[in-house]
Protein backbone atom coordinates (compact mmCIF):
# COMPACT_ATOMS: atom_id res chain seq x y z
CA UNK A 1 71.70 28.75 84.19
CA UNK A 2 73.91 31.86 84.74
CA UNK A 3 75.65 31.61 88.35
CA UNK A 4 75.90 34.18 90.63
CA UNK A 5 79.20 35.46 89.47
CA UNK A 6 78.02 36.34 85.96
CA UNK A 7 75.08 37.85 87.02
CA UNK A 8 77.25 40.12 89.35
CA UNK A 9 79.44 40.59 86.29
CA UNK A 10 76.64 41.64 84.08
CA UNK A 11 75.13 43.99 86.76
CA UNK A 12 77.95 45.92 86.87
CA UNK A 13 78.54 46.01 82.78
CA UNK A 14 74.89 47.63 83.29
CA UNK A 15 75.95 50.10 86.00
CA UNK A 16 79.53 50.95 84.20
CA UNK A 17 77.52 51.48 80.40
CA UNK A 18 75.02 53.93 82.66
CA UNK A 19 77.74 55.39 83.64
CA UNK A 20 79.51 56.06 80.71
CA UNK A 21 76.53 57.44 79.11
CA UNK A 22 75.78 60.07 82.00
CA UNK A 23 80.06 61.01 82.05
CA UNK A 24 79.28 61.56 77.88
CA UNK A 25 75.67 63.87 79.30
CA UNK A 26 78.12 65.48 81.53
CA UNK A 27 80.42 66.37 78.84
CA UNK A 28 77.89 67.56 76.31
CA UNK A 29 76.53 70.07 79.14
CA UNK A 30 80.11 71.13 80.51
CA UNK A 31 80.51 72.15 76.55
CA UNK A 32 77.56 73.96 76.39
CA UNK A 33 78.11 75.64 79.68
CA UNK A 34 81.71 76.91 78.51
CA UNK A 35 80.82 78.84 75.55
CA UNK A 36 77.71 80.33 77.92
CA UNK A 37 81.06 81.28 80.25
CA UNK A 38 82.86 82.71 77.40
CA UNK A 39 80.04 85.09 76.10
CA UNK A 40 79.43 85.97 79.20
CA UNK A 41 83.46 86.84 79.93
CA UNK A 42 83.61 88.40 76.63
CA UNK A 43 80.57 90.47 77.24
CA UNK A 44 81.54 91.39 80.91
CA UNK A 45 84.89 92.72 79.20
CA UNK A 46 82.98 95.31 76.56
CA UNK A 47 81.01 96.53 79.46
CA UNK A 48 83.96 97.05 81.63
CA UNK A 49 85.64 98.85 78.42
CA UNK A 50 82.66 100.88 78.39
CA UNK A 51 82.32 101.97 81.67
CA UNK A 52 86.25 102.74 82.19
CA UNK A 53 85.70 105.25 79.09
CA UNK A 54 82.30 106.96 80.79
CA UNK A 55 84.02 107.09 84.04
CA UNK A 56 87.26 108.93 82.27
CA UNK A 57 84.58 111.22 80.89
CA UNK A 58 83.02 111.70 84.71
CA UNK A 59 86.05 112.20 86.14
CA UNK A 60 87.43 114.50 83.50
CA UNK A 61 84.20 116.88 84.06
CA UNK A 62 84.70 116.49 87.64
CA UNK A 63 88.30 118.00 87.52
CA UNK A 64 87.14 120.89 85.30
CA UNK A 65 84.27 121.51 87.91
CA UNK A 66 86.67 121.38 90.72
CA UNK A 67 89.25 123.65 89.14
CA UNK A 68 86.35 126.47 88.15
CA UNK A 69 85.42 126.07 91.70
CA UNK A 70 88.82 126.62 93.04
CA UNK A 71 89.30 129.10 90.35
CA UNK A 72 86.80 131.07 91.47
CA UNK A 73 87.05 130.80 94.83
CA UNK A 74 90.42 132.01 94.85
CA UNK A 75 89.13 135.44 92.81
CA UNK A 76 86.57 136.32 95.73
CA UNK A 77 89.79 136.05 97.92
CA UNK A 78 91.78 138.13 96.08
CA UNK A 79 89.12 140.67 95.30
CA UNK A 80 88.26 140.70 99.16
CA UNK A 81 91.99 141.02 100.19
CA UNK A 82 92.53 144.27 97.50
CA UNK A 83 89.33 145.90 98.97
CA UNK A 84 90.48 144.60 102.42
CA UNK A 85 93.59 146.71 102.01
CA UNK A 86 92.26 149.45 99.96
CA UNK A 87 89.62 150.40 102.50
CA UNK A 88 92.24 150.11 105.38
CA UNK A 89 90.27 147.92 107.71
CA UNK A 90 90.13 144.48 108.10
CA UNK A 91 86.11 143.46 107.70
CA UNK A 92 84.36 140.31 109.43
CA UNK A 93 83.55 137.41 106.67
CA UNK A 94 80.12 138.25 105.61
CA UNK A 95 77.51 135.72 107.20
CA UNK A 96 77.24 133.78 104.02
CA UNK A 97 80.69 132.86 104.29
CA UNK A 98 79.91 130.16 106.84
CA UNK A 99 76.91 128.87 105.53
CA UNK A 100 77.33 125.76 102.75
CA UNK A 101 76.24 126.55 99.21
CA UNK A 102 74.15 124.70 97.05
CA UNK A 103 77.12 124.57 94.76
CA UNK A 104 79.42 123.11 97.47
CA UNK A 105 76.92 119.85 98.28
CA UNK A 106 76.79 119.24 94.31
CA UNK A 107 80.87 119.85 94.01
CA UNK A 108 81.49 117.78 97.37
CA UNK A 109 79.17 115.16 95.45
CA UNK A 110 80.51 115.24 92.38
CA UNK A 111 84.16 114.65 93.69
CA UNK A 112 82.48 111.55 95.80
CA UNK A 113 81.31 110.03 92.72
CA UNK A 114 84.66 110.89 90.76
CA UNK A 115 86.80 109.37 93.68
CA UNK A 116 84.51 106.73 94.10
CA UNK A 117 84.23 105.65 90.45
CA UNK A 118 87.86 105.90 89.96
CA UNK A 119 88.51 103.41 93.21
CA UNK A 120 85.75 101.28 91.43
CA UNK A 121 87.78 100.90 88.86
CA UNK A 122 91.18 100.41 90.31
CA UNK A 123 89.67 97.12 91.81
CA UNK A 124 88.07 96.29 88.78
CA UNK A 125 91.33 96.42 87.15
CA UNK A 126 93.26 94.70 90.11
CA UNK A 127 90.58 91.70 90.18
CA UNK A 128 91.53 91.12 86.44
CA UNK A 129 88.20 92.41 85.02
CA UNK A 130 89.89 93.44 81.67
């Protein structure tokens, strides 16, 4: 008849092979769930390569929008200075002068989005994205 002290001793034999066999489950899922981390790194990395070359594109349209802009801006001043000083009087800005252009909400958006886009991916790259 086994006394009380083997029978202690075998219990926890039981408990320490249950044990060992859920560390080895453990182990088998911890694998499993590494190479899901990888692909999912390595993934996350071609999408962030991605996106820094579309936003390069987005902002590099956005400067060429901004500089037509300004470019053209700066021609209606000019033209209305010569005729200014050709005519000999100083006019009052036309009315339309003070009202916002359709142009002006898409190029004020458009520099939002560039600005924006470009911070986006300052922290990206700060964070350790790449």
């Amino acid at each position: 008849m086994p006394t009380t002290r083997e029978a202690l001793l075998a219990e926890a034999l039981g408990d320490l092979a249950r044990l060992l066999d859920r560390a080895e489950a453990l182990r088998v899922t911890m694998d499993g769930t590494h190479a899901a981390l990888q692909q999912a790194s390595e993934a996350l990395t071609a999408q962030a390569e991605a996106h820094e070359k579309r936003m390069a594109l987005v902002a590099e349209a956005a400067k060429g929008q901004v500089a037509r802009f300004i470019a053209q801006r700066a021609d209606e001043a000019v033209r209305q200075a010569v005729q200014g000083q050709a005519q000999g009087v100083a006019r009052p800005p036309p009315a339309s002068a003070s009202r916002p252009r359709a142009t002006d909400a898409l190029l004020t958006h458009l520099a939002a989005a560039a600005v924006g886009a470009a911070a986006a991916w300052a922290l990206a790259l700060y964070l350790g994205v790449r």
